[in-house]
Protein backbone atom coordinates (compact mmCIF):
# COMPACT_ATOMS: atom_id res chain seq x y z
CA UNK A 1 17.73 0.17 -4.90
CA UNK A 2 14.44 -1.18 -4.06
CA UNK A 3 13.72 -4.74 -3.35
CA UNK A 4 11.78 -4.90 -7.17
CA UNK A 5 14.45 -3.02 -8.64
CA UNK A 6 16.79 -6.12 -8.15
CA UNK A 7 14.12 -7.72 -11.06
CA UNK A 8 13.75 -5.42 -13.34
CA UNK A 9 14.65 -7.14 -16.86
CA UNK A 10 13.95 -10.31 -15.05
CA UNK A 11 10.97 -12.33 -16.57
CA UNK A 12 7.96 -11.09 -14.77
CA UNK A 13 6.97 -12.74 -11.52
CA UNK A 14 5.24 -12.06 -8.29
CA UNK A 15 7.99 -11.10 -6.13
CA UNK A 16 5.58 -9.05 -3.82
CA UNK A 17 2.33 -10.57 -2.78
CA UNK A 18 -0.63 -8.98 -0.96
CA UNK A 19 -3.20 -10.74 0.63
CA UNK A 20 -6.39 -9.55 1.31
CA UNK A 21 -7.08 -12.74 3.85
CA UNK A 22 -10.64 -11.06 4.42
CA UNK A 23 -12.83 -7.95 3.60
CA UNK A 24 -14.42 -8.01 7.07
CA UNK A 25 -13.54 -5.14 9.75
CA UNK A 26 -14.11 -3.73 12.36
CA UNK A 27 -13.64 -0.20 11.39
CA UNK A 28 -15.60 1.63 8.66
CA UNK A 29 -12.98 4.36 7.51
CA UNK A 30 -13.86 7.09 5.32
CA UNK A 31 -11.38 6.61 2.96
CA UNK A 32 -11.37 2.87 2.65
CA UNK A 33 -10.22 1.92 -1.20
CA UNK A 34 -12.24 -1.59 -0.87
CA UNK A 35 -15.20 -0.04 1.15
CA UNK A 36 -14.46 -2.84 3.65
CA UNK A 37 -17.25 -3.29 6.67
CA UNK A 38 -18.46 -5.80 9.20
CA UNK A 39 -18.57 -8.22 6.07
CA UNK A 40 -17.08 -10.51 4.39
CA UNK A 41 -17.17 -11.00 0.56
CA UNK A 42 -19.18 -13.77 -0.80
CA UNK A 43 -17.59 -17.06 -1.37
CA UNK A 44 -13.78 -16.00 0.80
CA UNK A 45 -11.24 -18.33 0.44
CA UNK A 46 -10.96 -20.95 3.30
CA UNK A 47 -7.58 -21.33 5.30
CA UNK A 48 -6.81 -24.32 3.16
CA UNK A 49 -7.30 -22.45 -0.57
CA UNK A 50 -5.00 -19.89 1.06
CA UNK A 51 -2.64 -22.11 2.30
CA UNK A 52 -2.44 -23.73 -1.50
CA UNK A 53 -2.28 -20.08 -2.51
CA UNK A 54 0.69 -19.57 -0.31
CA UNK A 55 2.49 -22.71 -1.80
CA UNK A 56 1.70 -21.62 -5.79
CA UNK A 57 3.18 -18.49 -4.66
CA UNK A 58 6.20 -19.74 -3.42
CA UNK A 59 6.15 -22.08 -6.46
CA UNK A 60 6.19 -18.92 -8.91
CA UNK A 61 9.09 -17.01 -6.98
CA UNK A 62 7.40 -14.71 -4.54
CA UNK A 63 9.88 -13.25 -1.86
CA UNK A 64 7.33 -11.09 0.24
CA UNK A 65 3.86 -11.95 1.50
CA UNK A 66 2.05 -9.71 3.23
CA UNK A 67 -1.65 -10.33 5.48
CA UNK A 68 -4.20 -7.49 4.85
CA UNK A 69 -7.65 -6.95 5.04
CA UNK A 70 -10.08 -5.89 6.14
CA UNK A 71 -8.63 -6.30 9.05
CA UNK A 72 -6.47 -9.40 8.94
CA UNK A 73 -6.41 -9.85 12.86
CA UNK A 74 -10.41 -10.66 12.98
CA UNK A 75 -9.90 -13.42 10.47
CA UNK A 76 -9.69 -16.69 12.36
CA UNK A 77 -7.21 -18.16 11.20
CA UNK A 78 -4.60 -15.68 10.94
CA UNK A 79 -1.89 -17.84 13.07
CA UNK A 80 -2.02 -20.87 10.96
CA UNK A 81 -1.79 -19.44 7.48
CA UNK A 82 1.42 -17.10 9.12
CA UNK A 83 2.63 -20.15 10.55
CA UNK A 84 2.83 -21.74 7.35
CA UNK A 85 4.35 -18.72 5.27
CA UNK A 86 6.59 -18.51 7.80
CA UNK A 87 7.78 -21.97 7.54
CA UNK A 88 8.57 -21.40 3.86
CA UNK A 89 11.25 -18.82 4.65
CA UNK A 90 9.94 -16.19 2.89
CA UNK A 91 9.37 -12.91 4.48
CA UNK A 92 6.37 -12.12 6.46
CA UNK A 93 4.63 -9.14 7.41
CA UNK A 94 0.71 -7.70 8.20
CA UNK A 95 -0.58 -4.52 7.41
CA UNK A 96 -3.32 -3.73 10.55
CA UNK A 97 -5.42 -1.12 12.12
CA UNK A 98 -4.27 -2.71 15.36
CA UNK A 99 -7.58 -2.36 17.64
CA UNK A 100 -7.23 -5.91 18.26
CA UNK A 101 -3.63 -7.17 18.45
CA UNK A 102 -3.09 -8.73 22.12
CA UNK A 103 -0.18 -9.40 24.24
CA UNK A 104 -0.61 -13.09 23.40
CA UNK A 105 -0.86 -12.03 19.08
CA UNK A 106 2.15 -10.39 19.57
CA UNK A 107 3.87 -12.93 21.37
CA UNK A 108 2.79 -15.50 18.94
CA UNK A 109 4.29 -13.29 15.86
CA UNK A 110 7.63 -12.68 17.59
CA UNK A 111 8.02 -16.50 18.02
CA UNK A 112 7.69 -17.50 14.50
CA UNK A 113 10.23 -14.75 13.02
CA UNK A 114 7.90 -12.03 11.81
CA UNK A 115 9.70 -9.20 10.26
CA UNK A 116 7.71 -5.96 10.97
CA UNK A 117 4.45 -5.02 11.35
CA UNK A 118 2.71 -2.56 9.38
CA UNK A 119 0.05 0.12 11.09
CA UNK A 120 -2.27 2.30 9.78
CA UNK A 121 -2.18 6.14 11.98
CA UNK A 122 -4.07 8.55 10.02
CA UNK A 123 -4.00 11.33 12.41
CA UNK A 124 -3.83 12.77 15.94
CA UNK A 125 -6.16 11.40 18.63
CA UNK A 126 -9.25 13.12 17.16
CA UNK A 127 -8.68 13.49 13.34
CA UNK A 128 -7.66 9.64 13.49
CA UNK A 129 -10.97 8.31 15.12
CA UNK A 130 -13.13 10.66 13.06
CA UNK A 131 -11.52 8.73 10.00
CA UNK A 132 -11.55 5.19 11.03
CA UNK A 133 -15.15 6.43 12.58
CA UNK A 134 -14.26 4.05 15.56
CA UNK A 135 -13.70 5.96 19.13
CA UNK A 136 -10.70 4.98 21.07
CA UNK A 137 -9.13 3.82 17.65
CA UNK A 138 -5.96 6.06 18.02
CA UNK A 139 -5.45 4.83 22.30
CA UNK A 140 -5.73 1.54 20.72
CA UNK A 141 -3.06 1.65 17.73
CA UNK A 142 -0.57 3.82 19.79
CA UNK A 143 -1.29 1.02 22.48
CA UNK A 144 -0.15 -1.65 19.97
CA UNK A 145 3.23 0.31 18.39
CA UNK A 146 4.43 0.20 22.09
CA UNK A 147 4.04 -3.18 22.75
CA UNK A 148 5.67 -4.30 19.35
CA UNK A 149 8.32 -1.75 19.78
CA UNK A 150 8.97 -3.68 23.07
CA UNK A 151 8.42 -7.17 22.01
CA UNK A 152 11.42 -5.80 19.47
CA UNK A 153 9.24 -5.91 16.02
CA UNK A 154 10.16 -3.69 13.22
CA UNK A 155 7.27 -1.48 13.10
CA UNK A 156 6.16 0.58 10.14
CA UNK A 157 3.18 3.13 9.95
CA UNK A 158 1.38 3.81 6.87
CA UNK A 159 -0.20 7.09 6.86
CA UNK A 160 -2.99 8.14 4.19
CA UNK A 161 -2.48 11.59 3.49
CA UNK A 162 -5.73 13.54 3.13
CA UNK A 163 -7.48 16.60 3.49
CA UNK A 164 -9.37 15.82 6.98
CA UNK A 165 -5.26 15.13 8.34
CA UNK A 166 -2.82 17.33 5.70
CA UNK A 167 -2.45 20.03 8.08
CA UNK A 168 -2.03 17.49 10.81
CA UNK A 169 0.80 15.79 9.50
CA UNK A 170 3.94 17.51 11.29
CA UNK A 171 2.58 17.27 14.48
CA UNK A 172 1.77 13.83 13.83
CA UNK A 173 5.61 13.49 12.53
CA UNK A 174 6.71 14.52 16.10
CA UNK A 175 3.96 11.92 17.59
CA UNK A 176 5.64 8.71 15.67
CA UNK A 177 8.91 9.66 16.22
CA UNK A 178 8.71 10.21 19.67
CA UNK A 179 7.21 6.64 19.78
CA UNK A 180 10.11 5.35 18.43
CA UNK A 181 8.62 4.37 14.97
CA UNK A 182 11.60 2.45 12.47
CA UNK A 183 9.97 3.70 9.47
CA UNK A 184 6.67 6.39 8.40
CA UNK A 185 5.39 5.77 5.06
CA UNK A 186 3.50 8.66 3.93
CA UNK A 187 0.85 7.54 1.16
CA UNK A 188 -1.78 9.29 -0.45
CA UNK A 189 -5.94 8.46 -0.45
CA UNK A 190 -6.81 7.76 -4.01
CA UNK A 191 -10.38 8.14 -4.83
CA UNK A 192 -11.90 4.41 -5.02
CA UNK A 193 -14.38 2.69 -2.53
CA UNK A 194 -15.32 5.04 0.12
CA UNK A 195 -13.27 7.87 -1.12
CA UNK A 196 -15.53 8.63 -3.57
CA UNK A 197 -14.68 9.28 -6.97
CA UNK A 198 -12.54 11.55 -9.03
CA UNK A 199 -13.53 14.95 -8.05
CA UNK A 200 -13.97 13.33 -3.90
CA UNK A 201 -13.82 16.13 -1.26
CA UNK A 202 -11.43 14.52 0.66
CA UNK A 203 -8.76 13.71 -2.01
CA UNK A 204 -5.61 15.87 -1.57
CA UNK A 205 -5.25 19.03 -3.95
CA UNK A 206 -2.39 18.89 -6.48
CA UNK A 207 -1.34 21.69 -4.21
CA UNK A 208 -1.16 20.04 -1.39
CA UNK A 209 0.30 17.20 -3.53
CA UNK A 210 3.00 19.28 -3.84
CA UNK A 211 3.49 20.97 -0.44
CA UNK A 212 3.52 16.81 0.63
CA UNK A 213 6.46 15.74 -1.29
CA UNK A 214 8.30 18.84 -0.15
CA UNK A 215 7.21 18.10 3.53
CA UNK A 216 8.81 14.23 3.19
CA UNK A 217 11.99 15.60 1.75
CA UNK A 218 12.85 18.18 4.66
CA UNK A 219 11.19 15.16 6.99
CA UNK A 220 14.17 12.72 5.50
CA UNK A 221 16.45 16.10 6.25
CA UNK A 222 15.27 16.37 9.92
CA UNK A 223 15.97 12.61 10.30
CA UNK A 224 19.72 12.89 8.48
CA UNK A 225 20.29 15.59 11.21
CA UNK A 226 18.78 13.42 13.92
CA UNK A 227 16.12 15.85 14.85
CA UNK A 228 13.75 13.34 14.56
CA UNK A 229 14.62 9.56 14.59
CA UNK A 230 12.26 7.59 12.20
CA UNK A 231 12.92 7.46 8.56
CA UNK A 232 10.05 9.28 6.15
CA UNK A 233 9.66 7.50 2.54
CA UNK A 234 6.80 7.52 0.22
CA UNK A 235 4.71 5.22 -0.78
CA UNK A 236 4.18 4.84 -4.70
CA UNK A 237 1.44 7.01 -4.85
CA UNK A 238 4.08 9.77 -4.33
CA UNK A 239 7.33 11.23 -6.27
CA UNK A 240 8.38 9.95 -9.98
CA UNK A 241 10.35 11.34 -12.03
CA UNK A 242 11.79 14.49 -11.31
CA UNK A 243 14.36 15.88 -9.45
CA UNK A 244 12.53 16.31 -6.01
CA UNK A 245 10.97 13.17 -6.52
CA UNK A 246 14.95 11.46 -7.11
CA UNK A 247 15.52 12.97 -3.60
CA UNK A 248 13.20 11.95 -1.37
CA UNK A 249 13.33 7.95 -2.96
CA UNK A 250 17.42 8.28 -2.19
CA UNK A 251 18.82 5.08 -3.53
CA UNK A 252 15.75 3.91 -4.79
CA UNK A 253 14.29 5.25 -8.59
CA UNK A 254 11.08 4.73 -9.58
CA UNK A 255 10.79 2.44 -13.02
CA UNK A 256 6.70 2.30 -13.12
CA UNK A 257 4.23 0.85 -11.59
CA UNK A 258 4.61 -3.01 -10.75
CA UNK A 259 1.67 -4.40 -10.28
CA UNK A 260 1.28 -7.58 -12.65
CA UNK A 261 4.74 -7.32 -13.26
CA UNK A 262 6.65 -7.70 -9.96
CA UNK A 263 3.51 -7.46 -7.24
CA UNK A 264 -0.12 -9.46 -7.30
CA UNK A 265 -2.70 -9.06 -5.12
CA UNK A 266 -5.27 -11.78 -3.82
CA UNK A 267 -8.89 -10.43 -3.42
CA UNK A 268 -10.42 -12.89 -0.41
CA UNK A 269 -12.85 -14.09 -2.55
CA UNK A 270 -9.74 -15.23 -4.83
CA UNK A 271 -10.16 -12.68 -7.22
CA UNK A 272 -6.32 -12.16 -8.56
CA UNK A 273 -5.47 -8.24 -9.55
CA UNK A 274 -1.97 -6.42 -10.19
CA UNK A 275 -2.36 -4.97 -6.61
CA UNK A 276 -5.33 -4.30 -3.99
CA UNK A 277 -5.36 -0.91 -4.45
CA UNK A 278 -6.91 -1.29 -8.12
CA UNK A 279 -10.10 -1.49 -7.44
CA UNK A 280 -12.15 -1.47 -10.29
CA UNK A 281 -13.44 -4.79 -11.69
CA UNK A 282 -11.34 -4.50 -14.69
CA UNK A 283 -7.97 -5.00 -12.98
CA UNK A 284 -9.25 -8.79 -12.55
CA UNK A 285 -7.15 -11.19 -14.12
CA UNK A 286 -8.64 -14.12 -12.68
CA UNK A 287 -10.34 -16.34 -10.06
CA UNK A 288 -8.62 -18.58 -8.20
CA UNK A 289 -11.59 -21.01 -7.46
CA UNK A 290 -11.74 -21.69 -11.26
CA UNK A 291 -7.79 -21.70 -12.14
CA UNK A 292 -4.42 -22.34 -10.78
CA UNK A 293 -2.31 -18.88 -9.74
CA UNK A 294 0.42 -19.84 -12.50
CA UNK A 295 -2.12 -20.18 -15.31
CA UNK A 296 -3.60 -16.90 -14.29
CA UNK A 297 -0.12 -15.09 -13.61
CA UNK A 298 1.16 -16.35 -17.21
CA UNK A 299 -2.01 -15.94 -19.38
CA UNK A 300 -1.69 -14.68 -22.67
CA UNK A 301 -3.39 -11.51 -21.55
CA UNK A 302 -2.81 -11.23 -18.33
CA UNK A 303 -2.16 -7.72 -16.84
CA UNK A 304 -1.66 -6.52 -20.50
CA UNK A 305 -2.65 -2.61 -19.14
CA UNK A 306 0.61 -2.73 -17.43
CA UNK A 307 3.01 -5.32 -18.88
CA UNK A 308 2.14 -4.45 -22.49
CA UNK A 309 3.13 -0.74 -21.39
CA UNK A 310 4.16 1.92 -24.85
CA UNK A 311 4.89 5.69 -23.99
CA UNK A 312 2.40 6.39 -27.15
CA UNK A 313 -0.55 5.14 -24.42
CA UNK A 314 -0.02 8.15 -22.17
CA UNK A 315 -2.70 10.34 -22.16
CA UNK A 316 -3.93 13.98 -20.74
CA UNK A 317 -1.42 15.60 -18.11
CA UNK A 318 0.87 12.06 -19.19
CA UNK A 319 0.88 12.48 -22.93
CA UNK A 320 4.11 13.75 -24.24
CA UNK A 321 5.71 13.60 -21.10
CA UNK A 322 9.97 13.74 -21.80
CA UNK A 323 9.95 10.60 -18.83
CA UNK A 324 6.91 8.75 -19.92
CA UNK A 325 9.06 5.96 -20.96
CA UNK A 326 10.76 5.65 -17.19
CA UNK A 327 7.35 6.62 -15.80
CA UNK A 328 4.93 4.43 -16.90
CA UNK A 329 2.05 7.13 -16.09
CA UNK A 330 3.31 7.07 -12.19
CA UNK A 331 0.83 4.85 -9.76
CA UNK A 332 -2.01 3.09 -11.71
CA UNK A 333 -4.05 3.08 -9.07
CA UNK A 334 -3.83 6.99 -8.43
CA UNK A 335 -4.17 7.71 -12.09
CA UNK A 336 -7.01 5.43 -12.39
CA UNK A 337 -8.84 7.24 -9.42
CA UNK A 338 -8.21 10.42 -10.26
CA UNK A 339 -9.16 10.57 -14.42
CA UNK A 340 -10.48 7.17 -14.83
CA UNK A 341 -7.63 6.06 -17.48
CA UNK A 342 -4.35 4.10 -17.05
CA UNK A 343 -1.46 6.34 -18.66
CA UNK A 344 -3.12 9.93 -17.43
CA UNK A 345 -1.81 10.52 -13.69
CA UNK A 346 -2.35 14.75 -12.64
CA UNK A 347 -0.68 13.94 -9.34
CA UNK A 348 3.19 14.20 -10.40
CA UNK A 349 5.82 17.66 -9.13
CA UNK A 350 6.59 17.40 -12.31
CA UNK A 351 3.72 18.29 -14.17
CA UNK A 352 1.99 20.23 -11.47
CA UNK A 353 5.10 22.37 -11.09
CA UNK A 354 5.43 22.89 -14.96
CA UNK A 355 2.28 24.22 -15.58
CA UNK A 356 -0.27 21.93 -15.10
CA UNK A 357 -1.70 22.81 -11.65
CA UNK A 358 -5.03 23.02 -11.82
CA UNK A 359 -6.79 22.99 -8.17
C-alpha cells in the first residue's frame, strides 16, 4: 500500500506537498519540465510566506513536505524553512541535483532528523553532464550519495528516463547499486518546459516505454535474488493498470493520479497547482499572495480536472478503456504532455501492448 493509498475515500487533503522553494539553478538541463535557469521567478515567496505556507499546510493535514527547485540548495534560506518543518514533526525530505551539498549541509540535515534525500542521476559520467549541460555534474552528485550514505541518510535517486540515457540505463543500474543506493526511482521525461512538446525528440518511444517497464520488473527480480542490492520502483509516470504494471508496484496499486486530491504543489512565486510537474498555466488553482492555502485547496472549483474525474471524460488511446474507472487516464502530467488533453494518456503496457503502438 502506498502512503496515499491509506486516504483514499478520505475527504481530499494535501497529504503530499511539494515545494518548489525557488526556480533558480545552477544547471540548465535539457529536459527540465519548469525550464528552470540562473533565475528566479518574479515576485518568489520570502522565507516568512513559506514558513506561513508550511504552518497552513500542517493546518490542512499534510504528512510529507518535500524542498525542490530549481535547485533548493542555492536558495538561502534552505536551513531555516527545514528547520521549521522539521520542528512540526512531519516528514522531511529534498529533491537535489547535489553540485552543491557540503560536508557542513549534510551535517546540518542529519542533525535535525531528515529522512532521505532525493538525487537526480540521469546517466553515466558523460550522458549525465551532457543532460544537466554542466561538466563535472556526475563527479559532483556521485560525490554527494557517498557522503550521505556515510552520514547514514536514506538516499533515493530519481532517474528521468530518456532517449539521450535509455540504452544507458543497466549499466547505470550496476553504477547505483554498487554505491549502495536504498532506493532507484525510474521516471519518465514528459514533454513540458525544455522537453519540448508532444512530438519532442528526446521523449521516450512507446517502445521503449515498454521495453522500460519490463527492464524495472526483472530490475525488482535481480534485487529479490540479491544480485543487485537497491530496490527499483517507478515513479507515476510508469505502470497502471495491467498485469505487468500490478508487478512491478508489488503491494502498492495505482488508483489515479493524485494531484489536487492527495498531493499540491507550491510554485515559488506561490502559484498553487495539483503537482509541479503540471506545467501548463491551467493547472493553477490559485495564488497564495492573494488567498489563504485552505480557501484555495477547498474552492468550489478547485482541481475540478482531477477531483471531478467520470470514465465518460477519457479520450483517444483512454476512451473505452475496461480500467478507465481505476485509471483515471494514468499520470496527468504525462498525458497532458504527450496529447495535450487530461483523460488521453498513449504511454500505458496496456494499450501499447493491445494494439495501440504507434512509434
Amino acid at each position: 500500500m502506498t502512503k496515499l493509498e491509506i486516504y483514499q475515500g478520505t475527504a481530499y487533503f494535501p497529504a503530499v506537498a511539494a515545494l518548489e522553494v525557488t526556480l533558480k539553478c545552477n544547471m540548465h538541463c535539457i529536459h527540465c519540465g519548469s525550464s528552470a535557469n540562473s533565475k528566479p521567478r518574479e515576485n518568489e515567496l520570502t522565507l516568512k510566506e513559506w514558513i506561513s505556507v508550511v504552518d497552513q499546510l500542517v493546518a490542512l493535514g499534510s504528512e510529507y513536505i518535500t524542498l525542490s527547485g530549481g535547485e533548493p540548495f542555492i536558495w538561502p534560506h534552505w536551513r531555516e524553512l527545514c528547520r521549521h518543518i522539521a520542528s512540526t514533526g512531519k516528514t522531511l525530505s529534498i529533491v537535489s541535483n547535489g553540485y552543491h551539498v557540503t560536508d557542513a549541509d549534510i551535517d546540518y540535515l542529519r542533525s535535525i532528523g531528515m529522512y532521505n534525500i532525493g538525487l537526480s542521476v540521469d546517466g553515466m559520467k558523460n550522458v549525465h553532464d551532457i543532460i544537466r549541460q554542466t561538466k563535472g555534474s556526475f563527479d559532483r552528485v556521485s560525490g554527494a550519495i557517498k557522503r550521505f550514505k556515510k552520514a547514514g541518510i536514506k538516499v533515493v535517486v530519481a532517474t528521468s528516463v530518456n532517449k539521450l540515457n535509455y540504452e544507458w540505463l543497466p549499466h547505470l543500474r550496476q553504477y547505483l547499486s554498487d554505491l549502495g543506493i536504498d532506493l532507484w526511482q525510474v521516471q519518465v521525461v514528459n514533454a513540458f518546459g525544455r522537453a519540448g512538446s508532444g512530438s519532442s525528440p528526446i521523449v521516450v518511444s512507446k517502445e521503449q516505454y515498454v521495453e522500460l517497464i519490463e527492464f524495472i520488473r526483472e530490475s525488482q527480480g535481480l534485487f529479490k535474488k540479491k544480485l543487485i542490492k537497491m530496490n527499483v520502483m517507478p515513479a507515476d509516470s510508469i505502470g497502471y493498470c495491467h498485469g505487468i504494471a500490478a508487478d512491478i508496484w508489488g503491494d502498492m496499486e495505482w488508483s489515479g493520479c493524485n494531484a489536487g486530491r492527495y498531493v499540491v504543489g507550491i510554485q515559488s512565486n506561490g502559484n498553487v497547482v495539483g503537482c509541479l510537474s503540471l506545467q501548463n498555466e491551467k493547472f493553477i488553482a490559485g495564488d497564495l499572495h492573494k488567498q489563504t492555502l485552505k480557501d484555495i485547496w477547498e474552492g468550489a472549483d478547485a482541481f475540478s480536472y482531477n477531483r471531478n474525474f467520470c470514465a465518460g471524460d477519457l479520450k483517444g488511446s483512454c476512451s473505452g478503456c475496461t480500467s478507465g474507472d481505476a485509471c483515471r487516464g494514468g499520470c496527468l502530467a504525462m498525458g497532458s504532455s504527450a496529447t495535450g488533453e487530461l483523460g488521453n494518456n498513449p504511454y500505458c503496457y496496456k494499450h501499447i501492448t493491445e494494439g495501440g503502438l504507434n512509434v
